[in-house]
N, C-alpha and C. Protein backbone atom coordinates (compact mmCIF):
# COMPACT_ATOMS: atom_id res chain seq x y z
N UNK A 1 60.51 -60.60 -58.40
CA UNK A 1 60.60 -60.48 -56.96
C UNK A 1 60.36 -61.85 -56.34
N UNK A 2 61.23 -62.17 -55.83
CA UNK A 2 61.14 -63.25 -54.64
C UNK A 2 59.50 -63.45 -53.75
N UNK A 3 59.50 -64.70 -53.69
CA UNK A 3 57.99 -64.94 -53.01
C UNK A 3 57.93 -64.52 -51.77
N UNK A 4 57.34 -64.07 -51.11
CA UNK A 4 57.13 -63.41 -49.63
C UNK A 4 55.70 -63.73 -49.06
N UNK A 5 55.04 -64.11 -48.00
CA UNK A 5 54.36 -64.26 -47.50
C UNK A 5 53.72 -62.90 -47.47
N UNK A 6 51.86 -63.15 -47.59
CA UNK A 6 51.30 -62.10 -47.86
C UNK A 6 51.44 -60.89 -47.24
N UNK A 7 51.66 -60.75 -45.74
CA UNK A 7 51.63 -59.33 -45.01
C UNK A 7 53.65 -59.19 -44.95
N UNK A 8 54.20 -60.26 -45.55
CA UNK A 8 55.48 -59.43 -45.91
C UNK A 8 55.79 -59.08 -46.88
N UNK A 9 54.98 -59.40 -48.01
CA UNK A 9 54.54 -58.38 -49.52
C UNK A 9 53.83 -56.86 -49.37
N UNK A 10 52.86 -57.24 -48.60
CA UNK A 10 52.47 -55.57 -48.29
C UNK A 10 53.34 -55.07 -47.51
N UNK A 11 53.62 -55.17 -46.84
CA UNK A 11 55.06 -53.91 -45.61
C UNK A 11 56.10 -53.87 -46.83
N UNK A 12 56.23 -54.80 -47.53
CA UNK A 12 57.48 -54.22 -48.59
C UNK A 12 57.00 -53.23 -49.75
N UNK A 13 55.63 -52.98 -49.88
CA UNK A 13 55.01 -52.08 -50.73
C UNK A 13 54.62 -50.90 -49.93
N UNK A 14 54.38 -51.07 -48.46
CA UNK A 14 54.38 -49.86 -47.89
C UNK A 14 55.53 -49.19 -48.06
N UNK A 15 56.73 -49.72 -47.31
CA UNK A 15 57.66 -49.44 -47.44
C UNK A 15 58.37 -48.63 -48.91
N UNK A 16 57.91 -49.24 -49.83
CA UNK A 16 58.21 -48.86 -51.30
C UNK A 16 57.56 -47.39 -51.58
N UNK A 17 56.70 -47.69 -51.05
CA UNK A 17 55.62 -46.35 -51.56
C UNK A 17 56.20 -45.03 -49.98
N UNK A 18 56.73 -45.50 -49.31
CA UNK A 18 57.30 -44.21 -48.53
C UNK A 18 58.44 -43.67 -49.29
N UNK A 19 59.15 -44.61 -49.77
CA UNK A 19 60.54 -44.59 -50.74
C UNK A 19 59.89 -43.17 -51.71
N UNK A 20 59.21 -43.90 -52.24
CA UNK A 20 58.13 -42.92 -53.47
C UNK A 20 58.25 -41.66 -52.56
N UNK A 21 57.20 -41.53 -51.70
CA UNK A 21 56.90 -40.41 -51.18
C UNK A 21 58.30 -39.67 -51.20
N UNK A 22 59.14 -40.26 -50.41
CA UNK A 22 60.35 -39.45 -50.03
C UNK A 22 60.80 -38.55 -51.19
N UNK A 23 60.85 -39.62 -52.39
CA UNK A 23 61.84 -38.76 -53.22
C UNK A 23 61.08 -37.95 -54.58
N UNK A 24 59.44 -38.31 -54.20
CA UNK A 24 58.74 -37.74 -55.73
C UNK A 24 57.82 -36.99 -55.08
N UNK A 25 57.29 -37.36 -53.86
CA UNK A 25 56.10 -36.69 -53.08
C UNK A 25 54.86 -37.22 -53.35
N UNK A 26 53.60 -37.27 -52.98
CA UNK A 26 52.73 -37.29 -53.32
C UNK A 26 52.22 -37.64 -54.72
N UNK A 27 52.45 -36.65 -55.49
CA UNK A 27 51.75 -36.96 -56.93
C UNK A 27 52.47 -37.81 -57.36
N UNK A 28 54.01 -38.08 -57.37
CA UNK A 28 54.84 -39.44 -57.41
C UNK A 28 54.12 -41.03 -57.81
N UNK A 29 53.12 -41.01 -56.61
CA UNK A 29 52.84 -41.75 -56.23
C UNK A 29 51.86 -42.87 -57.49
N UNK A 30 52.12 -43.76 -57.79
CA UNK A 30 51.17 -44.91 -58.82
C UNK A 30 51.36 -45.89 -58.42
N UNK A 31 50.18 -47.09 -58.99
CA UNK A 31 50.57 -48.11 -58.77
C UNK A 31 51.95 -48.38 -59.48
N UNK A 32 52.35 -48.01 -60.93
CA UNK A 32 53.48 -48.28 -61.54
C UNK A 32 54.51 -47.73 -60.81
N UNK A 33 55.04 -46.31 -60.21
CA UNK A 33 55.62 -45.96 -59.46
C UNK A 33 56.35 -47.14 -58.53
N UNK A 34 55.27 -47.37 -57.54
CA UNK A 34 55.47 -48.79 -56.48
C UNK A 34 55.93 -49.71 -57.11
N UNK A 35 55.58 -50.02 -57.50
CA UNK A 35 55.71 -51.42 -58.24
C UNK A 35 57.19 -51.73 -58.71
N UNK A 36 57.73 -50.38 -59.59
CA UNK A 36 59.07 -50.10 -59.77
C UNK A 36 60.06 -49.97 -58.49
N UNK A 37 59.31 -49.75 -58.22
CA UNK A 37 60.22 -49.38 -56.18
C UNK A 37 60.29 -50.78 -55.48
N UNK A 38 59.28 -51.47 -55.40
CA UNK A 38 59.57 -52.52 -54.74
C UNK A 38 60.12 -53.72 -55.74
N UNK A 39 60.31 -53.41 -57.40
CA UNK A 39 60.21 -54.88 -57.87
C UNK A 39 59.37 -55.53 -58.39
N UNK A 40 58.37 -55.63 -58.85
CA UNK A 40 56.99 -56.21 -59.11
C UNK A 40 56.26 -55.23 -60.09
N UNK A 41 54.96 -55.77 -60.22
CA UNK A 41 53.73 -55.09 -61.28
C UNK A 41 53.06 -54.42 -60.92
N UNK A 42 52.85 -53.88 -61.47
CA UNK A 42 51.38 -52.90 -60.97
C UNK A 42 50.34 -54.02 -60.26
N UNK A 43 50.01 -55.01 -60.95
CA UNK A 43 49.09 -55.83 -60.43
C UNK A 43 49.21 -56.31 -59.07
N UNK A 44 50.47 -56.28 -59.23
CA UNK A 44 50.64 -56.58 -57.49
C UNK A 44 50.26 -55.48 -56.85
N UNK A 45 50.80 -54.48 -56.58
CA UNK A 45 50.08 -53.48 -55.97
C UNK A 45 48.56 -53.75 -55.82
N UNK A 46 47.92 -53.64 -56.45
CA UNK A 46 46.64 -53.82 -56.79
C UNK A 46 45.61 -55.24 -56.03
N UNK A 47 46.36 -56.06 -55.76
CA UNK A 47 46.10 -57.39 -55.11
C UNK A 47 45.96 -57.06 -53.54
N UNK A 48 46.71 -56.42 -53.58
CA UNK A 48 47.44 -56.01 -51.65
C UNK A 48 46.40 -54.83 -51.21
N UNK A 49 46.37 -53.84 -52.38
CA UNK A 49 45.73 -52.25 -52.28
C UNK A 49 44.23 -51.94 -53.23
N UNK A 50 43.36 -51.85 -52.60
CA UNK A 50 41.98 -51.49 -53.10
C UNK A 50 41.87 -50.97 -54.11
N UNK A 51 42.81 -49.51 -53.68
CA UNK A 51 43.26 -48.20 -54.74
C UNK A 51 44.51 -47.33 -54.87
N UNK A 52 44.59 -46.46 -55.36
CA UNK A 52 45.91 -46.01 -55.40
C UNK A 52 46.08 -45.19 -53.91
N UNK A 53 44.54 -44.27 -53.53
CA UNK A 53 44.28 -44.11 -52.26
C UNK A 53 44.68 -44.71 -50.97
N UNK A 54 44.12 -45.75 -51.00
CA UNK A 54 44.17 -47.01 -49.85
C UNK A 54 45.92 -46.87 -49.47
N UNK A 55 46.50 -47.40 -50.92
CA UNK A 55 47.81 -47.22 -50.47
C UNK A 55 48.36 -46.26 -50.13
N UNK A 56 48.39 -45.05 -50.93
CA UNK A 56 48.94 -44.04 -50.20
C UNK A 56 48.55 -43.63 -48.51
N UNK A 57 47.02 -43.72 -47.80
CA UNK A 57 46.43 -43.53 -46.56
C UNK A 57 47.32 -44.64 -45.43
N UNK A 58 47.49 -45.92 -46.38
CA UNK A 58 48.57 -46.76 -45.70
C UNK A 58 49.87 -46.64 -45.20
N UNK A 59 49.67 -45.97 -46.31
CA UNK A 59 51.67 -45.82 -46.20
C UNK A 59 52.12 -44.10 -45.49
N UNK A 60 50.74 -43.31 -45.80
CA UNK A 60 51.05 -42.34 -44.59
C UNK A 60 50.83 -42.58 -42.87
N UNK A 61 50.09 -43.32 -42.83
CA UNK A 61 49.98 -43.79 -41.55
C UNK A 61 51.41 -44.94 -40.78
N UNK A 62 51.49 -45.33 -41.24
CA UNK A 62 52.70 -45.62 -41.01
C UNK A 62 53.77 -45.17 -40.88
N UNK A 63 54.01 -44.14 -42.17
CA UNK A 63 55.06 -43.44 -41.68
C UNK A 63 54.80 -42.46 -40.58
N UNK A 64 53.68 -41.52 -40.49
CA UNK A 64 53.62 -40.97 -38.95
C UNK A 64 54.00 -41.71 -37.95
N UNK A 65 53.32 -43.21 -37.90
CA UNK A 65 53.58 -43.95 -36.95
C UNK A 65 55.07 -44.03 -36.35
N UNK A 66 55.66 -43.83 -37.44
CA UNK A 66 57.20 -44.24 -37.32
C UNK A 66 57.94 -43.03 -36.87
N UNK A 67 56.94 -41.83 -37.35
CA UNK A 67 58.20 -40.75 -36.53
C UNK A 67 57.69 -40.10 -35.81
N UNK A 68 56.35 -40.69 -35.36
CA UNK A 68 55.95 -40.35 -33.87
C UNK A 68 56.90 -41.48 -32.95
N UNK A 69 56.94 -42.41 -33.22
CA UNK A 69 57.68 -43.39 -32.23
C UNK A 69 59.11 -43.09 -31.92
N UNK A 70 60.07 -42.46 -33.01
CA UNK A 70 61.06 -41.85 -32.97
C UNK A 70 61.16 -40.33 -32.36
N UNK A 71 59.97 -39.43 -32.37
CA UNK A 71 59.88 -38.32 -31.31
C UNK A 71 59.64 -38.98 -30.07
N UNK A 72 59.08 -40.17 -30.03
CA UNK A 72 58.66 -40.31 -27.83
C UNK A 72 59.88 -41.09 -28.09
N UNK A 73 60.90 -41.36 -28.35
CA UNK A 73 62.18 -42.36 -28.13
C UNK A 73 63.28 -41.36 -27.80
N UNK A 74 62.89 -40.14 -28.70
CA UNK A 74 63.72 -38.80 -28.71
C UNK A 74 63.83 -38.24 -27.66
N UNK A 75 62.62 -38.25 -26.89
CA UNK A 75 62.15 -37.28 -26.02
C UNK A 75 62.22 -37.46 -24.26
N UNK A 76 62.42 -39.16 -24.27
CA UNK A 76 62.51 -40.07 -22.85
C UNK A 76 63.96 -39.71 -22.73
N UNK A 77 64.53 -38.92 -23.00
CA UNK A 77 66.16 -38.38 -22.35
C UNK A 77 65.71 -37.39 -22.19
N UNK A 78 65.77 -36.88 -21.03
CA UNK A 78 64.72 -35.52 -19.75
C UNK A 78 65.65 -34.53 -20.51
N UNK A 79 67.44 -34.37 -20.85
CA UNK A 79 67.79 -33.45 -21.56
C UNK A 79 67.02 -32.93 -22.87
N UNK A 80 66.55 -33.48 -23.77
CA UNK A 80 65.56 -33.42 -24.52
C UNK A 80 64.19 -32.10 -24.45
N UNK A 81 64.66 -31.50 -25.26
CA UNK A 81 63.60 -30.00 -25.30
C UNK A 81 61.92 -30.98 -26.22
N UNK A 82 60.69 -30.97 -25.80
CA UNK A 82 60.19 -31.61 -26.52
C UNK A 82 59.73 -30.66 -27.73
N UNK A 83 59.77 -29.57 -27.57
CA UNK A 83 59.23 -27.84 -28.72
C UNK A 83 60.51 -28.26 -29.65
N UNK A 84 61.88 -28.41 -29.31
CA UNK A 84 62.82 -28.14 -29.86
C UNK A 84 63.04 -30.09 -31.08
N UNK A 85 62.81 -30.88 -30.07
CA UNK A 85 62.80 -32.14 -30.92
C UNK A 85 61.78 -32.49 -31.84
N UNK A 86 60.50 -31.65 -31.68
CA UNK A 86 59.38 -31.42 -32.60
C UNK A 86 60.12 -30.72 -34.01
N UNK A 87 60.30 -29.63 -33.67
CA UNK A 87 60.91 -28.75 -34.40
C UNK A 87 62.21 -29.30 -35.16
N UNK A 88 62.99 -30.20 -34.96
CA UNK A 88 64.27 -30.75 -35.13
C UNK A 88 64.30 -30.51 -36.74
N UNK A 89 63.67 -31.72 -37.57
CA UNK A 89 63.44 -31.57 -39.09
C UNK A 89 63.57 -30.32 -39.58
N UNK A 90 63.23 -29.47 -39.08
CA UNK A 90 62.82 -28.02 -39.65
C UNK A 90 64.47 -27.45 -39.60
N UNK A 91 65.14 -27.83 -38.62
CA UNK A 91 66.49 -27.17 -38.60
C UNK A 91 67.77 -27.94 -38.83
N UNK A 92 67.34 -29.20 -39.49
CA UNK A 92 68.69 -30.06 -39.72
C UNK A 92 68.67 -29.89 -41.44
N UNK A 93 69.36 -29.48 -41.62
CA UNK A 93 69.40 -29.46 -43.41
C UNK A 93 69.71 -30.99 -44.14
N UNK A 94 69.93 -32.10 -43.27
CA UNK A 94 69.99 -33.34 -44.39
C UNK A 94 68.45 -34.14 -43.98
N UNK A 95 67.43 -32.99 -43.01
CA UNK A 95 66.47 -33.89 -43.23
C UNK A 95 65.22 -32.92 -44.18
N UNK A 96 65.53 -33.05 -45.42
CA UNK A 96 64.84 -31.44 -46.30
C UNK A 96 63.88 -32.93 -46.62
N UNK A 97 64.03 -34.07 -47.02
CA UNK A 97 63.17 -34.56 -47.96
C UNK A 97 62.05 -35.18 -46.80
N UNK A 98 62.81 -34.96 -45.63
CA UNK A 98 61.19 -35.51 -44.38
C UNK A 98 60.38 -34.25 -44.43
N UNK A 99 60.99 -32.99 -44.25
CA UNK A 99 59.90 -32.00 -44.05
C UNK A 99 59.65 -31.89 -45.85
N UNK A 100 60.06 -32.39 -47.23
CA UNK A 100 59.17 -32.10 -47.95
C UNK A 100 58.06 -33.08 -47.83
N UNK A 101 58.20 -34.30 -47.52
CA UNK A 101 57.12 -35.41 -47.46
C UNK A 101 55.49 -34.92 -46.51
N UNK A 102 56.43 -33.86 -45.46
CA UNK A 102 54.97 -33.34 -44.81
C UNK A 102 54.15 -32.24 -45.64
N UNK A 103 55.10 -31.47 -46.40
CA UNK A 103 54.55 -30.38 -47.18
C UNK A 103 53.62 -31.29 -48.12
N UNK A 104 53.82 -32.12 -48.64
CA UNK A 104 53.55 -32.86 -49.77
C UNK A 104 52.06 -33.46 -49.59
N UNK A 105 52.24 -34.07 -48.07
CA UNK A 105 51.22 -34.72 -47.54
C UNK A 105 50.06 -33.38 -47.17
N UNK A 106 50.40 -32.05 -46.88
CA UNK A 106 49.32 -31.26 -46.69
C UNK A 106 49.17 -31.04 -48.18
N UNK A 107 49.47 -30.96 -49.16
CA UNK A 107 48.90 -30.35 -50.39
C UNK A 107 47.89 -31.77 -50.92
N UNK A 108 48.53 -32.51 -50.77
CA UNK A 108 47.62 -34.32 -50.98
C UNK A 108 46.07 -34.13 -50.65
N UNK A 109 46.14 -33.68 -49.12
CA UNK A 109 44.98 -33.75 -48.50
C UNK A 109 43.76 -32.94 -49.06
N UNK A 110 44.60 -31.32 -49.36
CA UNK A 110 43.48 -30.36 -49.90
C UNK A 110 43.17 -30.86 -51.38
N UNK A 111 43.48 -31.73 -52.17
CA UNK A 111 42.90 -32.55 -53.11
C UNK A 111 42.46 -33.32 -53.21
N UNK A 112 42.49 -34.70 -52.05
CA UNK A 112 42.05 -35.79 -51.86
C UNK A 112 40.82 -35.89 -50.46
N UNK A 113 40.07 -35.16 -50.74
CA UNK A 113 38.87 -35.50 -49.57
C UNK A 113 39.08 -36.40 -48.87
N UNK A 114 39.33 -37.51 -49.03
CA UNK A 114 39.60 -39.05 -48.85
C UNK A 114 40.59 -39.17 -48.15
N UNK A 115 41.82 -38.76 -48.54
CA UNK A 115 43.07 -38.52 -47.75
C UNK A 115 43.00 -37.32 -46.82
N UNK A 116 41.91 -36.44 -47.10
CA UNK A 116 42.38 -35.64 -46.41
C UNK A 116 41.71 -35.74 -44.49
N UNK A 117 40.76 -36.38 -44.95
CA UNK A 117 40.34 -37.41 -43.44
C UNK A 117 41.26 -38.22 -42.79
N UNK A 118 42.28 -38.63 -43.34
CA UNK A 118 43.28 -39.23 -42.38
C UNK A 118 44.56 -38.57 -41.92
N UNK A 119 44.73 -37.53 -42.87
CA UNK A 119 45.63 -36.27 -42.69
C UNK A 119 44.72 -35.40 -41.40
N UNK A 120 43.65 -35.30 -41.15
CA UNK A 120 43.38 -35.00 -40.02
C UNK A 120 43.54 -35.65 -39.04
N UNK A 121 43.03 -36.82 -38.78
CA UNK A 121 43.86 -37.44 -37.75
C UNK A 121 45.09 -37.76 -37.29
N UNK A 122 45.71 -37.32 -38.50
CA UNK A 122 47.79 -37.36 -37.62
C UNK A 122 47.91 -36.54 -37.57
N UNK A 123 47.06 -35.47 -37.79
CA UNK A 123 47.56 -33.80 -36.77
C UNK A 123 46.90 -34.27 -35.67
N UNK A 124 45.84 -35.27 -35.14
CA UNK A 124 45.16 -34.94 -34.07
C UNK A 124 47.08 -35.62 -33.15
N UNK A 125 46.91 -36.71 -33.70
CA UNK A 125 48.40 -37.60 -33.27
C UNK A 125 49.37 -36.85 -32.98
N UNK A 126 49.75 -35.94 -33.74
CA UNK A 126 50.79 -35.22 -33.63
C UNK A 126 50.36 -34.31 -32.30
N UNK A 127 49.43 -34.14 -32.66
CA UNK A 127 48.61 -33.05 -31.47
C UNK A 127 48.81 -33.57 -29.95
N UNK A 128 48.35 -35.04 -29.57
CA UNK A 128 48.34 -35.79 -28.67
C UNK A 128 50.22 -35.99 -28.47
N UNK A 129 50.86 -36.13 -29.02
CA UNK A 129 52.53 -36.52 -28.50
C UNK A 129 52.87 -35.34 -28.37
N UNK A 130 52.89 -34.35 -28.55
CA UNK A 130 53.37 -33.03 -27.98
C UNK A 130 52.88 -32.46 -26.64
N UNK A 131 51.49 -33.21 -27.02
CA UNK A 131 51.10 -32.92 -25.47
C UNK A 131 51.58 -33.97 -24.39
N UNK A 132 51.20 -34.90 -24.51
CA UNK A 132 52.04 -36.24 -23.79
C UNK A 132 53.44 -35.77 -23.60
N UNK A 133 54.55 -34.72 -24.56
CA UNK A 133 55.70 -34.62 -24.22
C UNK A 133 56.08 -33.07 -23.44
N UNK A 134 54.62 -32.67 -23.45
CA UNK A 134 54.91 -31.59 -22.32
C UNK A 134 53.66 -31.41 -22.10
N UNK A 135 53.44 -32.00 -20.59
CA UNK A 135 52.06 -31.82 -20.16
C UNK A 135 51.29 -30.80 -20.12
N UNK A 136 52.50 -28.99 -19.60
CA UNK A 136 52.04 -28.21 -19.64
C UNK A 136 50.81 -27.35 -20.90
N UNK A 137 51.10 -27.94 -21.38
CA UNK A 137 51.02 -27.16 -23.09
C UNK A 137 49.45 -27.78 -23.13
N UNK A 138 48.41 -26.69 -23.27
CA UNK A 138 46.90 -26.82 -23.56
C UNK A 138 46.79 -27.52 -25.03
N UNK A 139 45.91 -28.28 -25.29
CA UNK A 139 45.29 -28.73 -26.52
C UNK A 139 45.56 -27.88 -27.56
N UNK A 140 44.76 -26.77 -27.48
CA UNK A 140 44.65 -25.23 -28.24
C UNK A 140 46.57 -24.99 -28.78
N UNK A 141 47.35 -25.22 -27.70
CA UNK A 141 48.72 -24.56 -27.70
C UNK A 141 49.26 -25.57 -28.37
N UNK A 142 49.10 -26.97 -28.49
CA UNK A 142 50.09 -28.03 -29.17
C UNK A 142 49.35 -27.92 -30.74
N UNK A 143 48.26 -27.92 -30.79
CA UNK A 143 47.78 -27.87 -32.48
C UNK A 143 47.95 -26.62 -33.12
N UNK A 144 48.52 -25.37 -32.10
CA UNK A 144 48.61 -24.14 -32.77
C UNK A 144 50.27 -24.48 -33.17
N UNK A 145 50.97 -25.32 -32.54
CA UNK A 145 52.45 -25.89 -32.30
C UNK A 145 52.67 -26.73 -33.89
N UNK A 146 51.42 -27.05 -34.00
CA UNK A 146 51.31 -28.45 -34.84
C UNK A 146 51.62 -27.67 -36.09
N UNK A 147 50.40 -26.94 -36.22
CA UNK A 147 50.30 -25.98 -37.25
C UNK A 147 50.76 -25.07 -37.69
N UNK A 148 52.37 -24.84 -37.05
CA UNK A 148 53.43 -23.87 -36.95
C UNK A 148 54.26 -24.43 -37.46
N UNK A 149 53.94 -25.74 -37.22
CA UNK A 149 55.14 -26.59 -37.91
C UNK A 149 55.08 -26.86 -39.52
N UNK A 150 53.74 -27.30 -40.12
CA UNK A 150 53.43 -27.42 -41.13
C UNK A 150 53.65 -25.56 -42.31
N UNK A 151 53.27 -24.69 -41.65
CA UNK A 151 53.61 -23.65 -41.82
C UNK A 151 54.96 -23.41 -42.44
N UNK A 152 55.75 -23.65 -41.65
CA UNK A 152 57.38 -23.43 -41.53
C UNK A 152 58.16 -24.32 -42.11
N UNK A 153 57.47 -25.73 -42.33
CA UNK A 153 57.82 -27.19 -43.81
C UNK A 153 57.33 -26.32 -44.83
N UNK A 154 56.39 -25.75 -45.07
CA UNK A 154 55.98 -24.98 -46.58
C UNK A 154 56.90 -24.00 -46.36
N UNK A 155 57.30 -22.81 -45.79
CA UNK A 155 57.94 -21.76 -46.13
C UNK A 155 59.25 -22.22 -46.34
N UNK A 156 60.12 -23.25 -45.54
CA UNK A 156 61.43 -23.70 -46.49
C UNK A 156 61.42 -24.49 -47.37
N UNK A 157 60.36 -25.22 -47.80
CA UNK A 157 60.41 -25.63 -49.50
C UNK A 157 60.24 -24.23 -50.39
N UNK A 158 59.45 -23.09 -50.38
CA UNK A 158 58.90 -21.87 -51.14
C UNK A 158 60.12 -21.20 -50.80
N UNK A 159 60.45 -20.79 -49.73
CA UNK A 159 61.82 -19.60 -49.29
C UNK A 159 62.70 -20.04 -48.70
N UNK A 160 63.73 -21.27 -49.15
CA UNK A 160 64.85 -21.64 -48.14
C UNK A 160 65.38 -20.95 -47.39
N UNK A 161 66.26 -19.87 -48.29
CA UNK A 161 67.03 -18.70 -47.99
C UNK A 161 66.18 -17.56 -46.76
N UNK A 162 65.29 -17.54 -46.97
CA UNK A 162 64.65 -16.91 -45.86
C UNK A 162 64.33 -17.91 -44.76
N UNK A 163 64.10 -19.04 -44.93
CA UNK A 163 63.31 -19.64 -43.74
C UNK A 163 64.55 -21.12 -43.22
N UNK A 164 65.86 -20.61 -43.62
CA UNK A 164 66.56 -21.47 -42.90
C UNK A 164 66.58 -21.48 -41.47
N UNK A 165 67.37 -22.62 -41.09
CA UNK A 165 67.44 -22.92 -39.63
C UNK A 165 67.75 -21.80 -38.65
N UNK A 166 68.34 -21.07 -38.85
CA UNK A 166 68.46 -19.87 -37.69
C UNK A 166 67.27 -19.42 -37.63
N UNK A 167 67.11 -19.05 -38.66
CA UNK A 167 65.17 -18.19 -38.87
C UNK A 167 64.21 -18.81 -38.36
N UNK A 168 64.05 -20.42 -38.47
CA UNK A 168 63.34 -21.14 -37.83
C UNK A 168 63.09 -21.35 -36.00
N UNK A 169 64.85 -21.32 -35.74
CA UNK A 169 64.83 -21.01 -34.43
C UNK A 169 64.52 -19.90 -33.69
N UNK A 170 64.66 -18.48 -34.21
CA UNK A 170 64.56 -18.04 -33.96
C UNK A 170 62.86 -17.57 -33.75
N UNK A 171 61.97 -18.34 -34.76
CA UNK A 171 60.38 -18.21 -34.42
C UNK A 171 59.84 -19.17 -33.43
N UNK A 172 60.49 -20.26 -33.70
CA UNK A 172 60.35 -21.17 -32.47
C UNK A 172 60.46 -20.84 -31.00
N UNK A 173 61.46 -20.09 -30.59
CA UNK A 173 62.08 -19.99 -29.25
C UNK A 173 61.05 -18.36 -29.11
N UNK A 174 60.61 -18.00 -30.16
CA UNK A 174 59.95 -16.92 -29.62
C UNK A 174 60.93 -15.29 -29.57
């Protein structure tokens, strides 16, 4: 791998390790994994990242970051349903490997104590942009929103056929 200046070696290992996530999930995840993804050694990983932890808590935060920024980008066109652009993933069938990355990331958490403290705070995140994208909607009502969502990423990885997109809309809209 080509020399890169230090914080553009790590964003290319974040980056690598979302790659990971995307297509192996969670347990995917190693320093060797990365390392293969971006090009480089394990050791590198290891230079940049504390632990195998660190990186993964990195590289989930970021990616929330990234598709929270893409829901409020979504959502600043007033045509824009914000329940329905939340919900979007859940009903587009070429985005199966984003809603497996969330399934992936809740099963992570209930194993990783460690991770699972920062997996609480991007539900709080998630919690906060739903509300920010519809003021109406109580605290209580966007994390019950939140948690409907995570719900409904597990039931179409377990039951496609039952929990495809019509089915989805149709629990959504009530």
């Amino acid at each position: 791998m080509a020399y890169l200046p230090r914080e553009e070696r790590r964003a290319a290992i974040l980056e690598a390790t979302i790659r990971v996530l995307r297509s192996d999930g969670f347990a995917g995840v190693s320093a060797r994994s990365v390392a293969a993804a971006v090009g480089g050694s394990p050791g590198l990983i290891h230079q940049h990242f504390s632990s195998v932890t660190s990186l993964i808590t990195s590289a989930w935060q970021q990616y929330v970051a990234e598709s929270l920024n893409e829901f409020e980008a979504a959502i600043r066109d007033e045509e824009h349903d914000p329940m329905r652009e939340f919900f979007g993933n859940h009903v587009d069938s070429g985005q199966r490997d984003e809603i497996g990355i969330w399934v992936s990331a809740w099963a992570h958490a209930l194993r990783s104590p460690e991770f699972g403290v920062v997996f609480t705070e991007t539900l709080t995140d998630l919690t906060n942009a739903l509300r920010a994208a519809s003021p109406g909607l109580t605290e209580a009502a966007a994390e019950r929103t939140v948690l409907l969502g995570f719900a409904l990423a597990g039931m179409q990885q377990i039951a496609p056929e039952r929990y495809g997109p019509e089915r989805v809309l149709a629990i959504i809209d009530g």
